[in-house]
Each structure stands twice: as structure tokens, then as C-alpha cells.
C-alpha atoms as a PDB file:
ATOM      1  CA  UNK A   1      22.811  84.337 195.109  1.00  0.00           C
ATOM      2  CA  UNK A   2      21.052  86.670 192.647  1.00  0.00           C
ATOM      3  CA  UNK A   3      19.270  89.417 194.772  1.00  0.00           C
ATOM      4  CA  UNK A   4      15.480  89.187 195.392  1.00  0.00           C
ATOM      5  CA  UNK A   5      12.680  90.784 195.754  1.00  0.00           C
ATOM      6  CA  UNK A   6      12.204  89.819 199.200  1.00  0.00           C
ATOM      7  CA  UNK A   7      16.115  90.715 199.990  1.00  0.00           C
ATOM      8  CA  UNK A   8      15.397  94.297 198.592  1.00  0.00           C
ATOM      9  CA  UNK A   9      12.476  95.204 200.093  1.00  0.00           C
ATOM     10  CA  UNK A  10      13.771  93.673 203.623  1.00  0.00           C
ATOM     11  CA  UNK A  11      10.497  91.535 203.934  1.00  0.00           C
ATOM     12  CA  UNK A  12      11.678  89.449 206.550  1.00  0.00           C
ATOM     13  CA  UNK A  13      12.089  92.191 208.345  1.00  0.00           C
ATOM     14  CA  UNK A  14       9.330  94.405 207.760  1.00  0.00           C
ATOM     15  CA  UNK A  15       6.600  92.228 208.431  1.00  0.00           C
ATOM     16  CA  UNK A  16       7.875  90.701 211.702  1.00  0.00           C
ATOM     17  CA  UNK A  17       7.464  94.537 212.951  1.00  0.00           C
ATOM     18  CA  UNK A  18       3.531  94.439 213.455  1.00  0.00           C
ATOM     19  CA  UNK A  19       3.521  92.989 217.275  1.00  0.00           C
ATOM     20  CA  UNK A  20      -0.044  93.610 218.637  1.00  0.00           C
ATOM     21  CA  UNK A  21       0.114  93.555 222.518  1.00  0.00           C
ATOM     22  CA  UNK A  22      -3.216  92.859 223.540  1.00  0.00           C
ATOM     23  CA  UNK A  23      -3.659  88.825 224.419  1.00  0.00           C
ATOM     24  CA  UNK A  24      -5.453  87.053 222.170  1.00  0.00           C
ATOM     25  CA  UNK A  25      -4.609  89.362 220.228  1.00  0.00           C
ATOM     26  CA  UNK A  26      -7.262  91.131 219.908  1.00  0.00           C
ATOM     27  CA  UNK A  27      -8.498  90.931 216.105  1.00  0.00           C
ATOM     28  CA  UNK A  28      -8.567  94.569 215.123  1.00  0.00           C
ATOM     29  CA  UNK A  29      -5.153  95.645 216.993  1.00  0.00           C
ATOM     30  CA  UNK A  30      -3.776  94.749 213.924  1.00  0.00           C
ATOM     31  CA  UNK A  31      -4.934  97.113 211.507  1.00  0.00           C
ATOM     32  CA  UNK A  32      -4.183 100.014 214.034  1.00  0.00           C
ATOM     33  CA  UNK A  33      -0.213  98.760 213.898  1.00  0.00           C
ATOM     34  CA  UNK A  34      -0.150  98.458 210.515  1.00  0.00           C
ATOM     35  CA  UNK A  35      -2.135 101.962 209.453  1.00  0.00           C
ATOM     36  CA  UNK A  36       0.108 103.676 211.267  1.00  0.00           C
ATOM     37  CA  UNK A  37       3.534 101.886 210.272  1.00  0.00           C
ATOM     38  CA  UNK A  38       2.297 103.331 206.902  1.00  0.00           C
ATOM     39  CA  UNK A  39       1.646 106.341 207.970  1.00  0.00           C
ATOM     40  CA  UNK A  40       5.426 106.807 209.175  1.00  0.00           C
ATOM     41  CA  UNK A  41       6.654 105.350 205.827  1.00  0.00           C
ATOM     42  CA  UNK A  42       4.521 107.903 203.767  1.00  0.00           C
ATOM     43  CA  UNK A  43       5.466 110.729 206.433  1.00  0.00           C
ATOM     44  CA  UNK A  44       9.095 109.625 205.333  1.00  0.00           C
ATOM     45  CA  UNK A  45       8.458 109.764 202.258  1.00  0.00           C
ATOM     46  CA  UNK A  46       6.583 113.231 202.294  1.00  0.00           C
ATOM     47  CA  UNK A  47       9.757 114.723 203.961  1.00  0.00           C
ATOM     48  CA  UNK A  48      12.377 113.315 201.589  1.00  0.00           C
ATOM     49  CA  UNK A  49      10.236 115.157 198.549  1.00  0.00           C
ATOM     50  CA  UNK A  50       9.958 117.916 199.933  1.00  0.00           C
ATOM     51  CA  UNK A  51      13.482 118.603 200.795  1.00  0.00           C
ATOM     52  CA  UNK A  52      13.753 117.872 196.665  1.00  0.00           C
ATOM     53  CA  UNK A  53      11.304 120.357 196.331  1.00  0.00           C
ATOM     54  CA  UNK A  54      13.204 123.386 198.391  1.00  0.00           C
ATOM     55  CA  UNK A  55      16.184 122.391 196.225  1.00  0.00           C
ATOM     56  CA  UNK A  56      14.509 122.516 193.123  1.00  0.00           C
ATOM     57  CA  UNK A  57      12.406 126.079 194.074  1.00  0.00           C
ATOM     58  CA  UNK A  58      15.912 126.984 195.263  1.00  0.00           C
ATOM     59  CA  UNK A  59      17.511 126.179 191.645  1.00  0.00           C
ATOM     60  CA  UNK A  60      14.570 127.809 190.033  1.00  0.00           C
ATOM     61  CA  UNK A  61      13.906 124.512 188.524  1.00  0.00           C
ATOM     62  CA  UNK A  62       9.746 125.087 188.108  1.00  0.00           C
ATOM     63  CA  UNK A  63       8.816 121.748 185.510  1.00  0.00           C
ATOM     64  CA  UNK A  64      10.319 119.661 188.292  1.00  0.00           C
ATOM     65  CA  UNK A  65       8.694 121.315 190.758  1.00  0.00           C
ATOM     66  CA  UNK A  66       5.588 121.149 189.185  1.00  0.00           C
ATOM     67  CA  UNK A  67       6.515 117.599 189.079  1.00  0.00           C
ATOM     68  CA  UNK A  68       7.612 116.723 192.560  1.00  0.00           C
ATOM     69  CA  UNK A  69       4.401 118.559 193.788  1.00  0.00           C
ATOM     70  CA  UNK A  70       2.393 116.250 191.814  1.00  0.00           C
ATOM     71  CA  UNK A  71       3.975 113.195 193.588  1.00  0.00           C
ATOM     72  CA  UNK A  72       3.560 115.195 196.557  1.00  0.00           C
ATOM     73  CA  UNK A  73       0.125 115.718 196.693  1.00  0.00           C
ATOM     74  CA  UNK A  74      -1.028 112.607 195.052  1.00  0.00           C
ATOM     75  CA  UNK A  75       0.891 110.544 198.502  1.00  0.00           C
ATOM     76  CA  UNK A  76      -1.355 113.502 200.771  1.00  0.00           C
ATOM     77  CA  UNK A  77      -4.874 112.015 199.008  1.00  0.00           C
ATOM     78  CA  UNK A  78      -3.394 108.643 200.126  1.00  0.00           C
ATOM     79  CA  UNK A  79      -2.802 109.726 203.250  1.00  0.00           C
ATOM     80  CA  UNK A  80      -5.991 111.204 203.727  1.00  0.00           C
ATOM     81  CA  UNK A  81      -7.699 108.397 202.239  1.00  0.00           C
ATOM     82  CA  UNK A  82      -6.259 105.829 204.318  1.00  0.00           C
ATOM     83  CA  UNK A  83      -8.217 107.249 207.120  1.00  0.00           C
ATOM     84  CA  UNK A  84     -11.479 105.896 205.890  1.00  0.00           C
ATOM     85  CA  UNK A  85      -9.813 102.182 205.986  1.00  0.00           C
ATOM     86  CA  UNK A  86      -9.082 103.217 210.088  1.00  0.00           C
ATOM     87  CA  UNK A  87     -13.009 104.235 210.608  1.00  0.00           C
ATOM     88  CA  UNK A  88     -13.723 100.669 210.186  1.00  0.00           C
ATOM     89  CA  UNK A  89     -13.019 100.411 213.618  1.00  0.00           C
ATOM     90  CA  UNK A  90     -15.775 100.598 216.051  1.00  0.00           C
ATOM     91  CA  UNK A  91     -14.917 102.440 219.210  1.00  0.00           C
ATOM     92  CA  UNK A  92     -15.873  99.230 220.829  1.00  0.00           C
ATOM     93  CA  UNK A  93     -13.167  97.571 218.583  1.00  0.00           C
ATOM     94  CA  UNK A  94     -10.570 100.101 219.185  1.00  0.00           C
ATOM     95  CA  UNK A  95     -11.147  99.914 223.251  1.00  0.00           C
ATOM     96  CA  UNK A  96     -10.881  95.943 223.145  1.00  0.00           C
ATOM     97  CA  UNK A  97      -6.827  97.067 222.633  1.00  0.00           C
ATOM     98  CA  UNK A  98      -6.776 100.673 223.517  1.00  0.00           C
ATOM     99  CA  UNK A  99      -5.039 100.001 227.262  1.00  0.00           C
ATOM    100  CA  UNK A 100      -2.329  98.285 225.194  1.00  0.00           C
ATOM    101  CA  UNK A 101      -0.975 101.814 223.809  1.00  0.00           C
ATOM    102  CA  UNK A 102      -0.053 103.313 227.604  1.00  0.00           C
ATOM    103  CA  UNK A 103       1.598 106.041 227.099  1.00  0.00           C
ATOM    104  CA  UNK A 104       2.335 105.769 223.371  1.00  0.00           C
ATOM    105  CA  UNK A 105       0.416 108.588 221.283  1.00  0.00           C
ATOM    106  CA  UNK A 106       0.696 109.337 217.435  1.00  0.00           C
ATOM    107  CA  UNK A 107       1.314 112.939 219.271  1.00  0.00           C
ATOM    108  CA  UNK A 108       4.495 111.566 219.725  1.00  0.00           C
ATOM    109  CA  UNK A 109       5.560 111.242 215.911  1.00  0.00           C
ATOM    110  CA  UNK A 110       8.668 113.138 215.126  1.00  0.00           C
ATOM    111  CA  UNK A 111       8.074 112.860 211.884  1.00  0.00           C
ATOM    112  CA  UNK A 112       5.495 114.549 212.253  1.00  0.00           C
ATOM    113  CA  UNK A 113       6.979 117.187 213.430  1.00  0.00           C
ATOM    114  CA  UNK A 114       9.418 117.595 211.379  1.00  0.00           C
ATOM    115  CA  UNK A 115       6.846 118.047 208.371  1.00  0.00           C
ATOM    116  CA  UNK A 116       5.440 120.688 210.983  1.00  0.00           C
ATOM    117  CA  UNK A 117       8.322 122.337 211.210  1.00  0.00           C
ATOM    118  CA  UNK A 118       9.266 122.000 207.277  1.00  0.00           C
ATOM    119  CA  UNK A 119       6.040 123.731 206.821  1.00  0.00           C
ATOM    120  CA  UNK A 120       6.816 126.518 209.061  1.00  0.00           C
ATOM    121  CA  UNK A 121       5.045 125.382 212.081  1.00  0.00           C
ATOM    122  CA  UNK A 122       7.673 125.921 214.605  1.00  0.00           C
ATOM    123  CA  UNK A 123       7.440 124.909 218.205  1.00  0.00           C
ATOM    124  CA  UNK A 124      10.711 124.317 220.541  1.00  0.00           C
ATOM    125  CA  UNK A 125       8.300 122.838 222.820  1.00  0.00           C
ATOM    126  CA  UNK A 126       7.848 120.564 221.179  1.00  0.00           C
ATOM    127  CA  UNK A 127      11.292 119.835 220.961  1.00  0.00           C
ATOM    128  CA  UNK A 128      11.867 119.248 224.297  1.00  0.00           C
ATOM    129  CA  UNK A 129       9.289 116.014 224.468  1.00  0.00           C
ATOM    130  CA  UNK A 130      11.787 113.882 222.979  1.00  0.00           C
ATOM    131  CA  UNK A 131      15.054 112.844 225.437  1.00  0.00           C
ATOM    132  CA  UNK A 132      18.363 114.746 224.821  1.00  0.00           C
ATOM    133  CA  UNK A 133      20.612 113.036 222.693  1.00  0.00           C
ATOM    134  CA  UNK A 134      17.755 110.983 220.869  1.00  0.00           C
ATOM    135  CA  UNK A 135      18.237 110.837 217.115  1.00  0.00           C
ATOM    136  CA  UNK A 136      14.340 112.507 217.468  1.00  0.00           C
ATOM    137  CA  UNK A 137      15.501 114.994 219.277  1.00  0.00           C
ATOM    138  CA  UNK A 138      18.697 116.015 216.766  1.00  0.00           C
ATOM    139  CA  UNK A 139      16.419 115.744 213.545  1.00  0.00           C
ATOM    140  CA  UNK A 140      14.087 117.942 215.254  1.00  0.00           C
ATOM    141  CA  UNK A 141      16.725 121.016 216.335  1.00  0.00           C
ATOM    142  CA  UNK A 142      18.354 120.601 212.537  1.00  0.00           C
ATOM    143  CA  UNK A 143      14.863 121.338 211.336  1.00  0.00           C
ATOM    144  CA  UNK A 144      13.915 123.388 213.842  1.00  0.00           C
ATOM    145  CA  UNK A 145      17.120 125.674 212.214  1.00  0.00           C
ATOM    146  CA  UNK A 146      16.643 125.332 209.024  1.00  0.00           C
ATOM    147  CA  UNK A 147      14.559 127.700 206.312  1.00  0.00           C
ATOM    148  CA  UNK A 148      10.907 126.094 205.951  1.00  0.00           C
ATOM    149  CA  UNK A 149       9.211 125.614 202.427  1.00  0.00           C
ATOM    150  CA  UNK A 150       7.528 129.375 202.158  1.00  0.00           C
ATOM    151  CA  UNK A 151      11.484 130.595 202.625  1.00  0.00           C
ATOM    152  CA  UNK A 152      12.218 128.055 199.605  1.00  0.00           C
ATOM    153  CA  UNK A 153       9.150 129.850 198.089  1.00  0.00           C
ATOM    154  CA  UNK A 154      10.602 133.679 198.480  1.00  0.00           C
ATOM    155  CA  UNK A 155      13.712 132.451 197.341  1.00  0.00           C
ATOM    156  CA  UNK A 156      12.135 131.064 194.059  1.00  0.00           C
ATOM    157  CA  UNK A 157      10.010 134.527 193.788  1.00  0.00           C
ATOM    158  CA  UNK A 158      13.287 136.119 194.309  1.00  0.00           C
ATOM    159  CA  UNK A 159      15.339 134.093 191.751  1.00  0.00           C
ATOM    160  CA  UNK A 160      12.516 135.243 189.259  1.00  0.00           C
ATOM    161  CA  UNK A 161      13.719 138.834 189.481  1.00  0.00           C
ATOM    162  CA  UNK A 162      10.555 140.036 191.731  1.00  0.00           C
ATOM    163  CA  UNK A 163      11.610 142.357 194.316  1.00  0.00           C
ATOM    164  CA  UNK A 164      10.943 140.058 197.819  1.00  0.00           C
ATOM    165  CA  UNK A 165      12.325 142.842 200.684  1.00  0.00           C
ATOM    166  CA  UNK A 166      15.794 141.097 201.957  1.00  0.00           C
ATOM    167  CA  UNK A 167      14.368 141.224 205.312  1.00  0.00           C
ATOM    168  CA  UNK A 168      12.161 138.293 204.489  1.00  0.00           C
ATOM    169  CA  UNK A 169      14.597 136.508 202.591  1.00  0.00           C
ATOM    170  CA  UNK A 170      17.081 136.832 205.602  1.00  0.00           C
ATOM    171  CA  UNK A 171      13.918 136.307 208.271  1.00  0.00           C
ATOM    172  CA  UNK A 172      14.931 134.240 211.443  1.00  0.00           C
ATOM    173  CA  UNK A 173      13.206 130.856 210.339  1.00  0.00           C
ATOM    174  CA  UNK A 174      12.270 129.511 213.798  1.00  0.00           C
ATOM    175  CA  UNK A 175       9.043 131.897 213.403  1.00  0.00           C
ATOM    176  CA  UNK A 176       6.172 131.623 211.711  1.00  0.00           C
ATOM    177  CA  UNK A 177       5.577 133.648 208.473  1.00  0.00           C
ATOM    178  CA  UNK A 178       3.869 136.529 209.240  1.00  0.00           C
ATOM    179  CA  UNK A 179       1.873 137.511 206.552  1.00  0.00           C
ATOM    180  CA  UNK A 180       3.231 140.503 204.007  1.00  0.00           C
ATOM    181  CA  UNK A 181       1.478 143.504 201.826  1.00  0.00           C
ATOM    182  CA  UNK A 182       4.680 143.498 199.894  1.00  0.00           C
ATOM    183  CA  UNK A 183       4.946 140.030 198.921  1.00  0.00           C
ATOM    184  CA  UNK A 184       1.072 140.296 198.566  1.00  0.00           C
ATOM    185  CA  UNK A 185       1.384 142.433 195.650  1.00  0.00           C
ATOM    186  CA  UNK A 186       4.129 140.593 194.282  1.00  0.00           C
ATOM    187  CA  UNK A 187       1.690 137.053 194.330  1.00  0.00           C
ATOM    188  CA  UNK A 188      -0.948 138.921 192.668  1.00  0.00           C
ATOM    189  CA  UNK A 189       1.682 140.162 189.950  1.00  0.00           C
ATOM    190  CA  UNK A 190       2.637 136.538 189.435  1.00  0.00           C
ATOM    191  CA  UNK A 191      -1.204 135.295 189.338  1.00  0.00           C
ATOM    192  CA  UNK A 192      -2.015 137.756 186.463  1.00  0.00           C
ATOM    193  CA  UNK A 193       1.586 137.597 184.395  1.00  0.00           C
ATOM    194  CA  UNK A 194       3.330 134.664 185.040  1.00  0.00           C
ATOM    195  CA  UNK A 195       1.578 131.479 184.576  1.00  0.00           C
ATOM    196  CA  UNK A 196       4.667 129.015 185.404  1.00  0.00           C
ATOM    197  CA  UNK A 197       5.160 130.715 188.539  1.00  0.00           C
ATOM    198  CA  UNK A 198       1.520 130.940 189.903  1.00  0.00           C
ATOM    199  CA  UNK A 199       0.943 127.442 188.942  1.00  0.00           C
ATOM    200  CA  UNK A 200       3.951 126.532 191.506  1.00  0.00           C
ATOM    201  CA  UNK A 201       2.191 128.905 194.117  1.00  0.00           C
ATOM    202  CA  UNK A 202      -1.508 127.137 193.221  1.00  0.00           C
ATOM    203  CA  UNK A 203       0.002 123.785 193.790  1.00  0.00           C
ATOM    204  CA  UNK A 204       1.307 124.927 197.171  1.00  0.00           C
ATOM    205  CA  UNK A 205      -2.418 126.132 198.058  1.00  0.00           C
ATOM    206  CA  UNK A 206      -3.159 122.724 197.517  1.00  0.00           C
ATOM    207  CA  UNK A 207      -0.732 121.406 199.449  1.00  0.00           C
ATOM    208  CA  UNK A 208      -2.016 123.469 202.122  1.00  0.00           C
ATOM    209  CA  UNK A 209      -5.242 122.537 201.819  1.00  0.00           C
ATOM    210  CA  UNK A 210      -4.457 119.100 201.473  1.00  0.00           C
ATOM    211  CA  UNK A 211      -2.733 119.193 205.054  1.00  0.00           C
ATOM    212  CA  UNK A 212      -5.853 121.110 206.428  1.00  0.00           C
ATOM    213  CA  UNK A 213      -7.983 118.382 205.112  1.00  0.00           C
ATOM    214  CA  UNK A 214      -5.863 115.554 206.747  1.00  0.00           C
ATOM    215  CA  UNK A 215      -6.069 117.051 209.798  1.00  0.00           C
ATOM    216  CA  UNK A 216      -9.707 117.655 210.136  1.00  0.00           C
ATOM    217  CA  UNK A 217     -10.426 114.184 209.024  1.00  0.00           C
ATOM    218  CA  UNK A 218      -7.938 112.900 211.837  1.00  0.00           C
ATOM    219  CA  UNK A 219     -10.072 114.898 214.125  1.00  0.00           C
ATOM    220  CA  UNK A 220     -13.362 113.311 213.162  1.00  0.00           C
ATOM    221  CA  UNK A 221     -12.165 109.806 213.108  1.00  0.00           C
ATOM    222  CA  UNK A 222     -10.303 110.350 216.984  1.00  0.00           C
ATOM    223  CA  UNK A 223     -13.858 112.303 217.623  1.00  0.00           C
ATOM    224  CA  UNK A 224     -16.003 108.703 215.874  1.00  0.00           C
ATOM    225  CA  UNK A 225     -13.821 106.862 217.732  1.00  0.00           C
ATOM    226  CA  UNK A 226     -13.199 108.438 221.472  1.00  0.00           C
ATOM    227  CA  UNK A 227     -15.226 110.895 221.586  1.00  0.00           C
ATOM    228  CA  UNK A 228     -14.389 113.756 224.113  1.00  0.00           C
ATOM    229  CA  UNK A 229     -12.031 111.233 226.622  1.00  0.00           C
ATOM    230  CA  UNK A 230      -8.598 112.234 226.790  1.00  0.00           C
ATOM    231  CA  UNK A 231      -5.682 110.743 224.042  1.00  0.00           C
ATOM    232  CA  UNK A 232      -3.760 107.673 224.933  1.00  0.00           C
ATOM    233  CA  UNK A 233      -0.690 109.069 226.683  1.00  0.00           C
ATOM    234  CA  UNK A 234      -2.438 111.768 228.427  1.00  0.00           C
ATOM    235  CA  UNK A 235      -2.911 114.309 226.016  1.00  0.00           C
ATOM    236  CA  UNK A 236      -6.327 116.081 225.370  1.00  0.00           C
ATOM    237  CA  UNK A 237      -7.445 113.838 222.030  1.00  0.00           C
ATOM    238  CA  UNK A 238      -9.869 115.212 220.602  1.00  0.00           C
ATOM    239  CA  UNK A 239      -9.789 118.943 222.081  1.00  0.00           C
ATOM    240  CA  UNK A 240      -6.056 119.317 221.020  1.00  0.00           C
ATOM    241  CA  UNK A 241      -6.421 118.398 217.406  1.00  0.00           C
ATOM    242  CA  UNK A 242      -9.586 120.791 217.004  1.00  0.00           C
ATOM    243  CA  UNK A 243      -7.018 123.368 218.097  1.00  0.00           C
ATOM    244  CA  UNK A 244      -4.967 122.828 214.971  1.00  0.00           C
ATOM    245  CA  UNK A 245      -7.468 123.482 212.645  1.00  0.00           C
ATOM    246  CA  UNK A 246      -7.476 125.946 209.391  1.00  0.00           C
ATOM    247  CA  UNK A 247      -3.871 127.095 210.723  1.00  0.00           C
ATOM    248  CA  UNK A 248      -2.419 127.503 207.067  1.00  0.00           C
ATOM    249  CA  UNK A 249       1.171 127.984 206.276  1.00  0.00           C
ATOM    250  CA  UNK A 250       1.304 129.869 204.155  1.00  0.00           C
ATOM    251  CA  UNK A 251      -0.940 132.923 204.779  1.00  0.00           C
ATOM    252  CA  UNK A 252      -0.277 135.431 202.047  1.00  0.00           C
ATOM    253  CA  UNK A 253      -1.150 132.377 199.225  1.00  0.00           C
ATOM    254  CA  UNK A 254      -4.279 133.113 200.261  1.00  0.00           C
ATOM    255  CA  UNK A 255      -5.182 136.503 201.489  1.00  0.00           C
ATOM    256  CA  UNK A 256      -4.837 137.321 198.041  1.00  0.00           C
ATOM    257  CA  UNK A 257      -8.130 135.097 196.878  1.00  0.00           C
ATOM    258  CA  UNK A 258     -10.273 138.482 197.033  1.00  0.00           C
ATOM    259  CA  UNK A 259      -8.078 140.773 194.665  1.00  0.00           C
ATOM    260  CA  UNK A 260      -7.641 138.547 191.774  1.00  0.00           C
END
């Protein structure tokens, strides 16, 4: 039998996954299953380009990573748009179900994390929230050890010939990125000289930006829809997310707005 596309895409499959809880169900449980189904297949997605887009900084490949941000950024407005399509939901609609969740909360998401911690975010608390030996837990430690994007992006300065210090480029990558003079001045060499390379580095701003932006809108809509109660599995909603707010990763890209 010739393959379909049914077969391919695993349809059977896929759609028997959305299993609202609530009895009835109740009507709008539905939407909140499927939103967020997409939203792991898009985080999925997210992390599988970007570990294309370390490799190709890495190989000083900049067209394709001009490229690859492009898809990359154009999935974040998706992402971010889909978020209107879950403010639909009253906060009437949303507690009809809510009790349903117990102690599941999208604070939970490993994938998540992992785009966290592939964006230099690093928390080994947050590793510990997942059981040892969970395939969660394993992704989490490899990417808790492993370089983050801004490393990728000192690597790809580096490969350029500009002089990043070896310290940074041999940093211990389960810390932030603390912001540097020296690769400062090198960023504002690039901005005025090199217009391949800045355009990577302007790109990345908006990648930055774009996660910013996704954020704050997921605080509104939790704030629209909850207001100040606490997040389904005990966590502080609302409060937390605020916390996480214009946190950018990569700091230099834009301390050096006022000297261009």
C-alpha cells in the first residue's frame, strides 16, 4: 500500500491525543489541549533550528544563518500570535475546566527549558523538578552542559578574525553571560564595518526581543485570565512570570544601542 498522507503525518495518532478531562466535557477544555500541544510541537521545532543555527555560526556559514534565523523568528510571531486565539477564553470559561489540570502546569515544560537553557538561562534547579532517570531530566543535564547560542555567537565573532579574549570562548557555560567591554567594542566594530556580521547579531536582537515579547504577552493573558490566584500546580502564576521579564540573553547586543 502506497504511503499516505495520513500514514506520514501519524493522524491517527495525533488527533486521538486531545483528551479533555472535565465531564461533559466542558466546551472550551478543548482549545486549551490543543494550544498547548502546539505549543510543544513549535517549542520542538524552535530547538531543532537552533541547534542548526550554533552549527552553522560555528562553521561560519552567515547566508544560512541569516536564513535559519528567518525561519526562526517567523515560528516566534506564531508563537506569540497564537496567544491571542487562547484570550478567547473567558476566565469563567477557563475555570469551568481549570480543577481538571491538578498539578499539571505549563511551568512544567522541559522544553521549555531547554530553550531556556539554549539561550543561556541556566538554572540546575530547575533541573531537579523532573524525576531522576526521566528522559526530561537527561535532555535537561546534556543542555544544561552544553555551550548556549551567545557561545555559538563568540565563536562566529572569533572565526571572523576579531580578537574575542579566550577566556570567554573557554567560559564555564552553566553561567549566564556576563556582560563584556571587550566584546563591546568588538560589536560596535562589526556594526560600523561589517554588514554580514551585524546583520547576524541584529537578527539575534530580534530574537531576543521576540522571546521578551512572548513572555510578557503570556503574562497578560495568565493575568486576563487568573488574575493574582496562584498557577495550577502550586506555583505563583502570575507573580512568577512578571519575575521573568526584560531578562535578555544576550546583554552586550544591546548595551551597545547608545554608542552607535
Amino acid at each position: 500500500m502506497p504511503l499516505t498522507y495520513a500514514d506520514y503525518l501519524k493522524l491517527e495518532e495525533l488527533l486521538s491525543l486531545q483528551q479533555p478531562r472535565s465531564t461533559g466535557p466542558e466546551h472550551d477544555e478543548m482549545l486549551f489541549i490543543v494550544i498547548h500541544q502546539v505549543y510543544e510541537l513549535w517549542f520542538k521545532e524552535m530547538l531543532h533550528e537552533l541547534a542548526y543555527l550554533e552549527t552553522l555560526l560555528r562553521g561560519n556559514e552567515t547566508s544560512r544563518a541569516l536564513h535559519t534565523l528567518k525561519r526562526i523568528l517567523t515560528v516566534l510571531k506564531v508563537m506569540v500570535a497564537q496567544i491571542d486565539v487562547l484570550e478567547t477564553m473567558t476566565p469563567l470559561e477557563f475555570l469551568s475546566f481549570r480543577d481538571r489540570l491538578e498539578s499539571g502546569s505549563g511551568f512544567q515544560s522541559f522544553q521549555f527549558r531547554e530553550l531556556e537553557f539554549l539561550l543561556g538561562t541556566k538554572n540546575a534547579a530547575a533541573i531537579a523538578r523532573y524525576p531522576e532517570g526521566s528522559e526530561p531530566r537527561r535532555r535537561l543535564e546534556t543542555q544544561y552542559r552544553e555551550p548556549t547560542l551567545w557561545d555559538a555567537l563568540l565563536a562566529y565573532l572569533a572565526k571572523n578574525q576579531y580578537p574575542v579574549p579566550p577566556a570567554l570562548l573557554a567560559r564555564d557555560v552553566t553561567q549566564l553571560p556576563e556582560p563584556s567591554r571587550e566584546v563591546q567594542q568588538i560589536l560596535i566594530t562589526v556594526y560600523r564595518t561589517n554588514p554580514g556580521v551585524s546583520s547576524v547579531c541584529e537578527r539575534l536582537v530580534d530574537l531576543d526581543e521576540g522571546f521578551m515579547e512572548w513572555r510578557y504577552r503570556h503574562v497578560k493573558m495568565v493575568q486576563r485570565t487568573i488574575g493574582t490566584k496562584p498557577g495550577t500546580g502550586g506555583t505563583a502564576g502570575a507573580e512568577y512570570l512578571a519575575t521573568t521579564l526584560n531578562k535578555p540573553a544576550f546583554p552586550d547586543l544591546w548595551a551597545i544601542r547608545t554608542e552607535l
